[in-house]
PDB file of N, CA and C in Angstrom:
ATOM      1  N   UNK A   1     155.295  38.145  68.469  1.00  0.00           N
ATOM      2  CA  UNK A   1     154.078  38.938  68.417  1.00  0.00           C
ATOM      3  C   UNK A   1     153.035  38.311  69.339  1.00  0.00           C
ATOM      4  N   UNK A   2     152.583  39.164  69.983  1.00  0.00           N
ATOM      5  CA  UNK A   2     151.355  39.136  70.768  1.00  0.00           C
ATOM      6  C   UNK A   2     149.589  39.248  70.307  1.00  0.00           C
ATOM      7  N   UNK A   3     149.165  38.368  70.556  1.00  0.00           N
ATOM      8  CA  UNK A   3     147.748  38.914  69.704  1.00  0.00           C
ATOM      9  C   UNK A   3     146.839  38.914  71.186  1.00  0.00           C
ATOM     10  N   UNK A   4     145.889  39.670  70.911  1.00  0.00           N
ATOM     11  CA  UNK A   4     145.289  40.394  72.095  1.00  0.00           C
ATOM     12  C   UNK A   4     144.008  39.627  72.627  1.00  0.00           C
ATOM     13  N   UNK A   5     143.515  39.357  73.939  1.00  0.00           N
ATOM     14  CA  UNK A   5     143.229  38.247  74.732  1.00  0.00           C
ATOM     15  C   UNK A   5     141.643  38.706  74.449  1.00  0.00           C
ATOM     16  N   UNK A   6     140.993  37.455  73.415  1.00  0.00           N
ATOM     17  CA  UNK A   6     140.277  37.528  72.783  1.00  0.00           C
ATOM     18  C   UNK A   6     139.182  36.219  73.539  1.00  0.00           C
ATOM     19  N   UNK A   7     137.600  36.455  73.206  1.00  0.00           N
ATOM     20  CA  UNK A   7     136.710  35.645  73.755  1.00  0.00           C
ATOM     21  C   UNK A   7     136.577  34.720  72.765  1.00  0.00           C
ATOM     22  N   UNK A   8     136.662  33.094  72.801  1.00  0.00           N
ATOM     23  CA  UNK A   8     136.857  32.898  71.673  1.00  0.00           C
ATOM     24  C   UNK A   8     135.300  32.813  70.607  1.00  0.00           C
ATOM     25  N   UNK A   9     134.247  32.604  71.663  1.00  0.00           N
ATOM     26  CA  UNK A   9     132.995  33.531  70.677  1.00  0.00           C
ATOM     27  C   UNK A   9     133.068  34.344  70.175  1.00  0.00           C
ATOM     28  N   UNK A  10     134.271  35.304  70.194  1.00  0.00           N
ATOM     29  CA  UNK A  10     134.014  36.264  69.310  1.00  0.00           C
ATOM     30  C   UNK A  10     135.574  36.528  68.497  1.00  0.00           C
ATOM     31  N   UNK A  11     135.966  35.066  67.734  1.00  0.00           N
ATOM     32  CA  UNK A  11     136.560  34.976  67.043  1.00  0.00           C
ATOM     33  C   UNK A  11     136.025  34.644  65.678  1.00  0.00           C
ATOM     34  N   UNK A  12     136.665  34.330  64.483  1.00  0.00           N
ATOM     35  CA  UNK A  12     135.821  34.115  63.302  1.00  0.00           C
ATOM     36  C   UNK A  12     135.552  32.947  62.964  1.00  0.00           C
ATOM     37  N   UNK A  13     134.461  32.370  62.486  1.00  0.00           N
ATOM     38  CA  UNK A  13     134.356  30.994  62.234  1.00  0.00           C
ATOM     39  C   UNK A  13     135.142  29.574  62.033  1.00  0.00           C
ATOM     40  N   UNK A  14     136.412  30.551  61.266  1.00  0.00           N
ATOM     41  CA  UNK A  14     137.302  29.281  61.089  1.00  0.00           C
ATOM     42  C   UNK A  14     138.291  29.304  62.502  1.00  0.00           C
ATOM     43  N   UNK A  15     138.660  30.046  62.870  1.00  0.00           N
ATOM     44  CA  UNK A  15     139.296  30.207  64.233  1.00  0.00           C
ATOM     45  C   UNK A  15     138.106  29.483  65.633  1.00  0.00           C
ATOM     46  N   UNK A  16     137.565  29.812  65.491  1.00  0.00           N
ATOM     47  CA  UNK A  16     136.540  29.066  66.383  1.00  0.00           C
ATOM     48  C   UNK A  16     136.147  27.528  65.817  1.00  0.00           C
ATOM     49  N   UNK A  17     136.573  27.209  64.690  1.00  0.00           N
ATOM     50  CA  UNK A  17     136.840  25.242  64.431  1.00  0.00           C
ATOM     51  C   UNK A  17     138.083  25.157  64.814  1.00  0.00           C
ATOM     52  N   UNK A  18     139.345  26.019  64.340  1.00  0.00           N
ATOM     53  CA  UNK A  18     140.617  25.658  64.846  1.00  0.00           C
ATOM     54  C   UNK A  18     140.382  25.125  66.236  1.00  0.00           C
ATOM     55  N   UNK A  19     139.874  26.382  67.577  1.00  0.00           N
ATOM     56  CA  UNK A  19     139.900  26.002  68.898  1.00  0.00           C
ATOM     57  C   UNK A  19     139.024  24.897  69.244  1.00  0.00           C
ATOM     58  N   UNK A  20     137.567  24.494  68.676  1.00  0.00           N
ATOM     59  CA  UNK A  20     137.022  23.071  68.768  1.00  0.00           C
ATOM     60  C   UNK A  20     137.887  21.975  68.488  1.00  0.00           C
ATOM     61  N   UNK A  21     138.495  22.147  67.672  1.00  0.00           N
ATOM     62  CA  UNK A  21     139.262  20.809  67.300  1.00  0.00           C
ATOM     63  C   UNK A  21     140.428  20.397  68.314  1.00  0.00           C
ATOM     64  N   UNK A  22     141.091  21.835  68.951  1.00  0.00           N
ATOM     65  CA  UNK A  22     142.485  21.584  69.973  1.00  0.00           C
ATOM     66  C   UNK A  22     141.957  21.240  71.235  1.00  0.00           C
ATOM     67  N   UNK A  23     140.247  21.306  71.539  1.00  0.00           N
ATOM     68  CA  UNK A  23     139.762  21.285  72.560  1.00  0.00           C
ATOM     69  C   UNK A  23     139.909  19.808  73.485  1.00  0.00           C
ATOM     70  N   UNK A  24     140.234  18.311  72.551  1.00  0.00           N
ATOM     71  CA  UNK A  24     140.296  17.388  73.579  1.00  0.00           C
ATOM     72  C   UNK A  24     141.658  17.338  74.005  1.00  0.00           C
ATOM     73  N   UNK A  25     143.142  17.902  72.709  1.00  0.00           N
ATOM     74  CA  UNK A  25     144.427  18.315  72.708  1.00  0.00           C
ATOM     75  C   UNK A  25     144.266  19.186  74.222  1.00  0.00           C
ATOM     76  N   UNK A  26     143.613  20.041  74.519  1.00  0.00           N
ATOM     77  CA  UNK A  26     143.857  20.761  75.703  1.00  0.00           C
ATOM     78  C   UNK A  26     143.583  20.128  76.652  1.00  0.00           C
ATOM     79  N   UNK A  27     142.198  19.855  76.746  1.00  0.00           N
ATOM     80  CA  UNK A  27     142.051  18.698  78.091  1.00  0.00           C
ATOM     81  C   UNK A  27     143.203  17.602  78.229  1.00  0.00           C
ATOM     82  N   UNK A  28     143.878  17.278  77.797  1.00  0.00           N
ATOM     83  CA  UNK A  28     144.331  16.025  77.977  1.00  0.00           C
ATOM     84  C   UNK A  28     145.884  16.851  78.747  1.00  0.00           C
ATOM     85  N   UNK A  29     146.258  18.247  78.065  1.00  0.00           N
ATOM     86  CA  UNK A  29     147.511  19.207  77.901  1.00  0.00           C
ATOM     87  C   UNK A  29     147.469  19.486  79.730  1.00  0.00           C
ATOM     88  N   UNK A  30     146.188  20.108  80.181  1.00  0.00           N
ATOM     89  CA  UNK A  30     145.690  20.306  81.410  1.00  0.00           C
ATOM     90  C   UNK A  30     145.852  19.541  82.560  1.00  0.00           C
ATOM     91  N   UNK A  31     145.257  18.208  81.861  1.00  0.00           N
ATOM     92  CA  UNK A  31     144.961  16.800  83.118  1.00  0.00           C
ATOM     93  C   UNK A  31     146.521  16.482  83.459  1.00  0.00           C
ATOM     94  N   UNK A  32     146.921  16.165  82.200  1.00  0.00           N
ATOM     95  CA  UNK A  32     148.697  16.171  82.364  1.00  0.00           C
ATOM     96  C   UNK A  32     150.083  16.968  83.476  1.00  0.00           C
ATOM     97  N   UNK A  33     149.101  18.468  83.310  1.00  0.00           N
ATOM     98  CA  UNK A  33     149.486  19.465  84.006  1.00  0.00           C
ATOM     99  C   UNK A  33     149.331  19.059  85.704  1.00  0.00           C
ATOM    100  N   UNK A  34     148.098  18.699  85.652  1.00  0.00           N
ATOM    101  CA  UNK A  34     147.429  18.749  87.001  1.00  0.00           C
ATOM    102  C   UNK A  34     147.977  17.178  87.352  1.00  0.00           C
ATOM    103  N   UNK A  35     148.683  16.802  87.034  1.00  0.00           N
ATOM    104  CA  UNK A  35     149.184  15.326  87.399  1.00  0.00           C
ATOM    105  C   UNK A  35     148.562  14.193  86.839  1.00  0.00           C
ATOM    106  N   UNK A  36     147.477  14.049  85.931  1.00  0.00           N
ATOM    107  CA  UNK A  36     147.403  13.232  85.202  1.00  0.00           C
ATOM    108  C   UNK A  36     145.912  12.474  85.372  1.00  0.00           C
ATOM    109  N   UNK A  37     145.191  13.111  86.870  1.00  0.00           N
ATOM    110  CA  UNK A  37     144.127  13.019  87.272  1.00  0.00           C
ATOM    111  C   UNK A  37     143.164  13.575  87.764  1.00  0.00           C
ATOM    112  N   UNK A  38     142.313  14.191  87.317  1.00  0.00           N
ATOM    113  CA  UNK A  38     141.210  15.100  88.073  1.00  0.00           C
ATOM    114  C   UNK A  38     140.174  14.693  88.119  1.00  0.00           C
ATOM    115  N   UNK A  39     139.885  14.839  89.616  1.00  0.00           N
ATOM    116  CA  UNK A  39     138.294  14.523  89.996  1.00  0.00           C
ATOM    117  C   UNK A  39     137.473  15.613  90.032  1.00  0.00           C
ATOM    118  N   UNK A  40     136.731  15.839  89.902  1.00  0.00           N
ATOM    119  CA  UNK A  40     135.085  17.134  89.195  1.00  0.00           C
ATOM    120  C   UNK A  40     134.367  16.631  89.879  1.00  0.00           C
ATOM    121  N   UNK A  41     133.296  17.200  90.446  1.00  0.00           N
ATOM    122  CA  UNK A  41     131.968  16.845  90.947  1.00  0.00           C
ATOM    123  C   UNK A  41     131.389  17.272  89.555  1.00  0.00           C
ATOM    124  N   UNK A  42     130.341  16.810  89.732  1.00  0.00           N
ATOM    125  CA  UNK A  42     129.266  17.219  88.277  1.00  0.00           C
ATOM    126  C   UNK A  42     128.593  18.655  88.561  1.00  0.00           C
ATOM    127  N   UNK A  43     128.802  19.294  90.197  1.00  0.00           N
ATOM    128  CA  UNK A  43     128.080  20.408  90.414  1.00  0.00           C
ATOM    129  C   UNK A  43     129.184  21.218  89.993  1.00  0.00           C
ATOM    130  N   UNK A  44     130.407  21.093  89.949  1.00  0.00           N
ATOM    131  CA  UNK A  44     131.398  22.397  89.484  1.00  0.00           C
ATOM    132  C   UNK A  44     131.439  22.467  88.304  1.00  0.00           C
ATOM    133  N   UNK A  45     130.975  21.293  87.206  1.00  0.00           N
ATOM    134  CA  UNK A  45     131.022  22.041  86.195  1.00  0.00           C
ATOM    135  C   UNK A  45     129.588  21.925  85.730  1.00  0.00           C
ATOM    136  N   UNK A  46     128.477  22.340  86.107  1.00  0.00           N
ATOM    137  CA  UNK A  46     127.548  22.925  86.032  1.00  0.00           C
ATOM    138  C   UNK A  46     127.620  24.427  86.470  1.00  0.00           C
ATOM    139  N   UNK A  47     128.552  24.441  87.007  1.00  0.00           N
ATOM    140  CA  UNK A  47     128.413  26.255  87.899  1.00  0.00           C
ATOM    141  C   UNK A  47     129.531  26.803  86.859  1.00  0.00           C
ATOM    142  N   UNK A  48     129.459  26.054  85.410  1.00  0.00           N
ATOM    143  CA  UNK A  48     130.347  27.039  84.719  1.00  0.00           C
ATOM    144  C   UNK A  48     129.724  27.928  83.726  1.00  0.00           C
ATOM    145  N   UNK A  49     128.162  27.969  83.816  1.00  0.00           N
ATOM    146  CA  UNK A  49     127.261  28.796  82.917  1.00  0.00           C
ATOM    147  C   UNK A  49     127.483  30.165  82.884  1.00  0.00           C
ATOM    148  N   UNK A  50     128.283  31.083  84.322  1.00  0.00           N
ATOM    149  CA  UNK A  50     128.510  32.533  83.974  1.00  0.00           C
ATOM    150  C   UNK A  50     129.790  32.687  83.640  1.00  0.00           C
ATOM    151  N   UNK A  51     130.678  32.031  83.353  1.00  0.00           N
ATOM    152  CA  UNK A  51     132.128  32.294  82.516  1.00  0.00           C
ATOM    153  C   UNK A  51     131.914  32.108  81.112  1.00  0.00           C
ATOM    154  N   UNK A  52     133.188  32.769  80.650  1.00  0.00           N
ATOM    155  CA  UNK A  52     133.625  32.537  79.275  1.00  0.00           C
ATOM    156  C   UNK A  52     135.046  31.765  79.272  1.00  0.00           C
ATOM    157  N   UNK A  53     135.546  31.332  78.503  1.00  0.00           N
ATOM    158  CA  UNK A  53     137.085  31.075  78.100  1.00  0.00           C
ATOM    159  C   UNK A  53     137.387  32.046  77.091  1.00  0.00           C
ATOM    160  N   UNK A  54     138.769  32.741  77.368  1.00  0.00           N
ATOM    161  CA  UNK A  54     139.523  33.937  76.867  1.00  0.00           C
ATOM    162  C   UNK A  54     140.604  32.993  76.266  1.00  0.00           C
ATOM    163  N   UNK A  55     141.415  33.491  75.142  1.00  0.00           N
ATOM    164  CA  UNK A  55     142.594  33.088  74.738  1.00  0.00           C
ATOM    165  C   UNK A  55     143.399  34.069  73.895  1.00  0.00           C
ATOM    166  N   UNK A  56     144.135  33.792  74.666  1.00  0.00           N
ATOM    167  CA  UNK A  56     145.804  34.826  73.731  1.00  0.00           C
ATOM    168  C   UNK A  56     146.771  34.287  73.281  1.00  0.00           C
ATOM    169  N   UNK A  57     147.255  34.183  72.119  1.00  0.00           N
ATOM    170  CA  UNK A  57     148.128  33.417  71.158  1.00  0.00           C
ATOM    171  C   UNK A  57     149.286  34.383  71.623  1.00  0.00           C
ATOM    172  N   UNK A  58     150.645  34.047  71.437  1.00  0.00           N
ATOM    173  CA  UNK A  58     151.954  34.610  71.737  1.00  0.00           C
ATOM    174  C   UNK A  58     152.855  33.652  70.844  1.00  0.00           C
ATOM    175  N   UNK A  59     152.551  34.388  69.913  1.00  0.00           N
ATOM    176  CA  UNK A  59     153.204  33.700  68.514  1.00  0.00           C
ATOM    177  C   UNK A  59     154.950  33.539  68.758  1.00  0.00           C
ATOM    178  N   UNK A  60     155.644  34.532  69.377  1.00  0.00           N
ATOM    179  CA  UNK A  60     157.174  34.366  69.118  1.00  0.00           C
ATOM    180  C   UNK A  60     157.518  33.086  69.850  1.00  0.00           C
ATOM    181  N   UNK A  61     156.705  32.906  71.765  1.00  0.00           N
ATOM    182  CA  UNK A  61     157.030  31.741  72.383  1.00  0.00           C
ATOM    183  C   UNK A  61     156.299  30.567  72.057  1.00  0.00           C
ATOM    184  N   UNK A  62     155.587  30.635  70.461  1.00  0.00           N
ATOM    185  CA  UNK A  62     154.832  29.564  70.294  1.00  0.00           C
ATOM    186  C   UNK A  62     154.038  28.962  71.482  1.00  0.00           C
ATOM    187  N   UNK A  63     152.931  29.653  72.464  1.00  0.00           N
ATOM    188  CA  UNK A  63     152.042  29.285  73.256  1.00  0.00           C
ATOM    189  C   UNK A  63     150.819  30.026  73.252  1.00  0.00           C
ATOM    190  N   UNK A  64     150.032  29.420  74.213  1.00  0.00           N
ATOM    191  CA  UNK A  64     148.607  29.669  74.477  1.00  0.00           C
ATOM    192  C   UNK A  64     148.279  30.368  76.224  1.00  0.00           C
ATOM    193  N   UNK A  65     147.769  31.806  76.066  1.00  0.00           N
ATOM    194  CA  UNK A  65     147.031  31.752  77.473  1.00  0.00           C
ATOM    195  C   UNK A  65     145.864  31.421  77.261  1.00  0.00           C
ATOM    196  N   UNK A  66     145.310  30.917  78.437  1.00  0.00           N
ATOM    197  CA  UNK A  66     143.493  30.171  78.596  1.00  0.00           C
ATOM    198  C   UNK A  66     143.277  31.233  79.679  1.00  0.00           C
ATOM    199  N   UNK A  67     142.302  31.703  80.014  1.00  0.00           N
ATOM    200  CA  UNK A  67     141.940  32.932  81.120  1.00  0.00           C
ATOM    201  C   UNK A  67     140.098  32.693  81.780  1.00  0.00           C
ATOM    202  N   UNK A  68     139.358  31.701  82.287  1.00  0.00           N
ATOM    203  CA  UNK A  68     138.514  32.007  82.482  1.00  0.00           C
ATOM    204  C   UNK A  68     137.804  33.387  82.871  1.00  0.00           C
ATOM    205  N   UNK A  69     136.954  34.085  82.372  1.00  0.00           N
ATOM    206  CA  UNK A  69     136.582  35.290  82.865  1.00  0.00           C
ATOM    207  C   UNK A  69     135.303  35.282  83.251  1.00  0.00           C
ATOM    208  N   UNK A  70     134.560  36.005  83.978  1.00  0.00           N
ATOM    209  CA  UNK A  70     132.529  36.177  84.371  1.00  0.00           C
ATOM    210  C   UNK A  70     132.583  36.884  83.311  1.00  0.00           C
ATOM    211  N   UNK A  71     131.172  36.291  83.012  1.00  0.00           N
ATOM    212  CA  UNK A  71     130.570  36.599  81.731  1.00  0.00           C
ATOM    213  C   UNK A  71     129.883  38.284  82.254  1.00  0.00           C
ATOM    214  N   UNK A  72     129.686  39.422  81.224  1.00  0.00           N
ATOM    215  CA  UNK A  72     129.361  40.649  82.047  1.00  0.00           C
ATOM    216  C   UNK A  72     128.007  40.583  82.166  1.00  0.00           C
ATOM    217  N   UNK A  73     128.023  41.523  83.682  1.00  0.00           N
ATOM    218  CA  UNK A  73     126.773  41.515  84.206  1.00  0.00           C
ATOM    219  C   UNK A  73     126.114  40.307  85.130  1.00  0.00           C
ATOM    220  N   UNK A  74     127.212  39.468  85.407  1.00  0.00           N
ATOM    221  CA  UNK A  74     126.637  38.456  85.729  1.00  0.00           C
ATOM    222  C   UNK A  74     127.196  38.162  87.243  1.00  0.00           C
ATOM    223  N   UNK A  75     126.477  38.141  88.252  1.00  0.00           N
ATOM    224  CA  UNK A  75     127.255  37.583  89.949  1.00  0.00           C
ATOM    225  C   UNK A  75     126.733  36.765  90.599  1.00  0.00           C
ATOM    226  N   UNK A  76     127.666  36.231  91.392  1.00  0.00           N
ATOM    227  CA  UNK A  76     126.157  34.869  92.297  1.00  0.00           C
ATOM    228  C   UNK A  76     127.104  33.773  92.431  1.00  0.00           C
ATOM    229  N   UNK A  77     126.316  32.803  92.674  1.00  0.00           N
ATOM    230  CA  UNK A  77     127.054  31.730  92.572  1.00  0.00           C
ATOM    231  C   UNK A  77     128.230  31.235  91.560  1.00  0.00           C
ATOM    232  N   UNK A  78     129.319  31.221  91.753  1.00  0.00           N
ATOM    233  CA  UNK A  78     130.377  30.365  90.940  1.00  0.00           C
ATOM    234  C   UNK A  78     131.142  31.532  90.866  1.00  0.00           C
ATOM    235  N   UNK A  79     131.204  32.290  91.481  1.00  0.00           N
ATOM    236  CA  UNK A  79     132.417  33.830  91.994  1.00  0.00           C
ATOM    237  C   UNK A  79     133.625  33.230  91.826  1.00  0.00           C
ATOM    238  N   UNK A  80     134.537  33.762  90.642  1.00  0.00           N
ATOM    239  CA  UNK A  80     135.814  33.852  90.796  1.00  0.00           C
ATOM    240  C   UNK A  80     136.656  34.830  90.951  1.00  0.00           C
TER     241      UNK A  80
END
């Protein structure tokens, strides 16, 4: 089963502690991904004020999509 690619602000309270809590579990899931090291300027993630993070559970393959999206109404700097 598929559950449908949801903002996670606008999930329900306890689902939104579930995803706080997996949140350093992901960073670490990510850095791993990306080889084990990432360098950031401090200006790219300041230019993350017009996104959201999206997530879709896919319960049968037991995984997670992550989907940055622009927040609506919003253009300019930090265009993806």
């Amino acid at each position: 089963m598929t559950l449908a690619m949801s903002l996670i602000r606008n999930l329900s309270y306890e689902h939104q502690q579930l995803v706080q809590a997996m949140l350093p579990q992901l960073l670490i899931a990510l850095v791993n991904r990306l080889g084990g090291t990432v360098d950031m300027p401090a200006k790219e993630l300041d230019a993350t004020g017009g996104f959201n993070l999206a997530m879709q559970v896919f319960e049968d393959e037991k995984s997670f999509r992550f989907e940055v999206v622009k927040k609506a109404g919003l253009a300019g700097d930090g265009d993806r």
